[in-house]
C-alpha atoms as a PDB file:
ATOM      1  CA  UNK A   1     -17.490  29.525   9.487  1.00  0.00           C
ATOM      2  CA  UNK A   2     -14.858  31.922  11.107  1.00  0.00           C
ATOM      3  CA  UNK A   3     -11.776  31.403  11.263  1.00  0.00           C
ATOM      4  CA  UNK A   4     -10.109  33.694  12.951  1.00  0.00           C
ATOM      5  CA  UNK A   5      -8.141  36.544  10.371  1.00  0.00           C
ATOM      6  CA  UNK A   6      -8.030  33.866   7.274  1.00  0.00           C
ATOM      7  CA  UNK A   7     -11.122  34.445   4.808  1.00  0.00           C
ATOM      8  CA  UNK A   8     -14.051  32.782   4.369  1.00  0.00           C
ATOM      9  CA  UNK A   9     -13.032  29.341   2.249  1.00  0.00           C
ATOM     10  CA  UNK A  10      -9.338  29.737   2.960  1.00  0.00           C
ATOM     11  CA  UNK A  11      -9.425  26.305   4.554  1.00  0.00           C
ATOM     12  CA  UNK A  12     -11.482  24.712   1.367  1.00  0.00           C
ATOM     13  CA  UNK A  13      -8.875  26.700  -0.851  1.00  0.00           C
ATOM     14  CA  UNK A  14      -5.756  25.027   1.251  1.00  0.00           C
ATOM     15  CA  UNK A  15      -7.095  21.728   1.127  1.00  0.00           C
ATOM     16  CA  UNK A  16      -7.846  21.823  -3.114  1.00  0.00           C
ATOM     17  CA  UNK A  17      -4.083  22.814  -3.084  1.00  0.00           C
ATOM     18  CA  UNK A  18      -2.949  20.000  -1.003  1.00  0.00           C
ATOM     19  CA  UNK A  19      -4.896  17.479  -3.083  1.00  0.00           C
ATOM     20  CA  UNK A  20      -3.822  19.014  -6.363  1.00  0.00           C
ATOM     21  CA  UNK A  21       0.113  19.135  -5.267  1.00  0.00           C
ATOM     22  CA  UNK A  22       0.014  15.539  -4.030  1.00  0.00           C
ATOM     23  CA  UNK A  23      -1.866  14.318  -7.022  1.00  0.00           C
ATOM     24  CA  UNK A  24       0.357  16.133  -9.345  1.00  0.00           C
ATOM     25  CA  UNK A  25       3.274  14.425  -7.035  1.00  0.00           C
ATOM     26  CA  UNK A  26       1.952  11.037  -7.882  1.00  0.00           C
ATOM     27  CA  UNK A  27       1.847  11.300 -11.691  1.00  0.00           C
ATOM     28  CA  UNK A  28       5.090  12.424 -11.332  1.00  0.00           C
ATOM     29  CA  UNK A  29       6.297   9.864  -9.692  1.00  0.00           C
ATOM     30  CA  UNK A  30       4.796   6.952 -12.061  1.00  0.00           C
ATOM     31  CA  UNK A  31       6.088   8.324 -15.194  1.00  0.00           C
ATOM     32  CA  UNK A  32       9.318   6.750 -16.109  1.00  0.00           C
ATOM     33  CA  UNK A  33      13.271   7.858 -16.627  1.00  0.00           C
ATOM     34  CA  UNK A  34      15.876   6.637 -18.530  1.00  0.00           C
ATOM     35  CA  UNK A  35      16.096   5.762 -21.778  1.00  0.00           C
ATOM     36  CA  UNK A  36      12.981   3.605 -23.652  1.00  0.00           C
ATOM     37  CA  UNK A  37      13.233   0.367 -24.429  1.00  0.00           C
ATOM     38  CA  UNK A  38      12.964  -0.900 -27.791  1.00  0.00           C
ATOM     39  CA  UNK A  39      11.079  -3.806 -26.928  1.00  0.00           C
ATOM     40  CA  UNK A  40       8.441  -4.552 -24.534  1.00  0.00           C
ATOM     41  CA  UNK A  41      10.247  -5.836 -20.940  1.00  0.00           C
ATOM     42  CA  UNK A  42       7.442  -8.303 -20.797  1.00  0.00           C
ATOM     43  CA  UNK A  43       6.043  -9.595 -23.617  1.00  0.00           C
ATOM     44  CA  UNK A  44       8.999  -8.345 -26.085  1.00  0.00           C
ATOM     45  CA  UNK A  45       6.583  -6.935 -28.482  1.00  0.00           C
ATOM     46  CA  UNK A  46       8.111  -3.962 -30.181  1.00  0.00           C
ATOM     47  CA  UNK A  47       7.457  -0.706 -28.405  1.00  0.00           C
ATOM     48  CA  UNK A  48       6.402   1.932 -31.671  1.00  0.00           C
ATOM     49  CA  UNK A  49       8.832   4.829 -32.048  1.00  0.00           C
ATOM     50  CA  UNK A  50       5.893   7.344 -31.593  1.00  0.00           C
ATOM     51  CA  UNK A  51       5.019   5.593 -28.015  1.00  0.00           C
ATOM     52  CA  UNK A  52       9.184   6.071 -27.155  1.00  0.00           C
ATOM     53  CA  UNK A  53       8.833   9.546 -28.039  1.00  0.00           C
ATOM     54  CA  UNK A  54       5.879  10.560 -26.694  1.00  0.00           C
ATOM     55  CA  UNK A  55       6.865   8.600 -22.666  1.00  0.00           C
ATOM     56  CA  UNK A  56      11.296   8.799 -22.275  1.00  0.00           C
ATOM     57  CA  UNK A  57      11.832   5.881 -20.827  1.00  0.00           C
ATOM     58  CA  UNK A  58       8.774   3.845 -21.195  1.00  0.00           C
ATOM     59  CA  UNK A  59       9.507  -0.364 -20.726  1.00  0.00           C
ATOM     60  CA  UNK A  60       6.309  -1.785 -21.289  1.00  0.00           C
ATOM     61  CA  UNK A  61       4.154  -1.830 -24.434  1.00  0.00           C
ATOM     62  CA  UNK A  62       0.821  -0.917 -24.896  1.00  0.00           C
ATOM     63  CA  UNK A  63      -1.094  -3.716 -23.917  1.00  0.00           C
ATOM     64  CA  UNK A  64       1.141  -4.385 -21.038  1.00  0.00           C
ATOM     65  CA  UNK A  65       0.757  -1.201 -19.226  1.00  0.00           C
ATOM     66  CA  UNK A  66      -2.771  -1.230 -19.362  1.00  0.00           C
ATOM     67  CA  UNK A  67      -3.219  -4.869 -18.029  1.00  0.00           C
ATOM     68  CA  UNK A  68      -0.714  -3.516 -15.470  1.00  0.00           C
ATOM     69  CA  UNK A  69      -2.924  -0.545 -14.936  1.00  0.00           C
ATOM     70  CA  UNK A  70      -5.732  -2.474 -14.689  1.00  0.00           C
ATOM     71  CA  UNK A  71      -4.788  -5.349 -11.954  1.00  0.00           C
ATOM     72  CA  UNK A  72      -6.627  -3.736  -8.643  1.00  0.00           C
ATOM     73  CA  UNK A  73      -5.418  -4.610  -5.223  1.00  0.00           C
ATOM     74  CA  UNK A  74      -7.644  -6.690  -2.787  1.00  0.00           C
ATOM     75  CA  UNK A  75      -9.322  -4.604  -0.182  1.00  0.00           C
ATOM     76  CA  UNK A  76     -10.092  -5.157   3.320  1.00  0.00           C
ATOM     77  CA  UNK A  77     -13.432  -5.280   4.122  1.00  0.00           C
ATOM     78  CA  UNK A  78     -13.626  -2.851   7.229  1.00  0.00           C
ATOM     79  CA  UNK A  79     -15.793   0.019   6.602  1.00  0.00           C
ATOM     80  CA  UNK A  80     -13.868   2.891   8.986  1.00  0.00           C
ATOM     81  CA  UNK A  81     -17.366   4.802   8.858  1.00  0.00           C
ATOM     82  CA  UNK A  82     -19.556   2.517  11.446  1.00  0.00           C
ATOM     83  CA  UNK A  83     -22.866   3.036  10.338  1.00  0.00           C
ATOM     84  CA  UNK A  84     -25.024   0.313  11.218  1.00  0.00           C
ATOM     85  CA  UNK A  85     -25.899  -0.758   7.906  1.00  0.00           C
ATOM     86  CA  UNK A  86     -22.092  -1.361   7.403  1.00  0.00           C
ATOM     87  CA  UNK A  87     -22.006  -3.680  10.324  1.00  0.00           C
ATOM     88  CA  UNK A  88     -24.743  -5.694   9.276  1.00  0.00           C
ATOM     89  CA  UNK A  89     -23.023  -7.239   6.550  1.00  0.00           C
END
């Protein structure tokens, strides 16, 4: 596809960049600050010194974060494509 004076897969090569930046954005943003807890914030299991270490300023042990992980959020059920078999259902 032309596009004018950018190179062919300039647009493709923008895009990858976008989505990289924003997803490197996003683990940035969930990893936590601060100081560590000793003890879990939920549960008040202790929190291993090696976990401390290895996340600064984690608050939740292991088996808390990954239930917390793992709780998904209800989606609507519109499909935004429209195909008809979507609007069968």
């Amino acid at each position: 596809m032309a596009g004018g004076w950018a190179r062919d897969g300039a647009v493709s090569e923008q895009i990858e960049a976008s989505i990289e930046d924003e997803l490197a954005r996003m683990k940035a943003a969930k990893r936590p600050v601060g100081e560590s807890l000793t003890h879990c914030a939920e549960c008040e299991e202790e929190i291993p010194q090696a976990r401390r270490e290895a996340l600064p300023g984690v608050k939740l042990c292991i088996d808390c974060s990954q239930e917390r992980d793992g709780v998904q959020q209800a989606r609507g059920g519109i499909n935004r494509r429209g195909s008809k078999d979507s609007q069968l259902k």
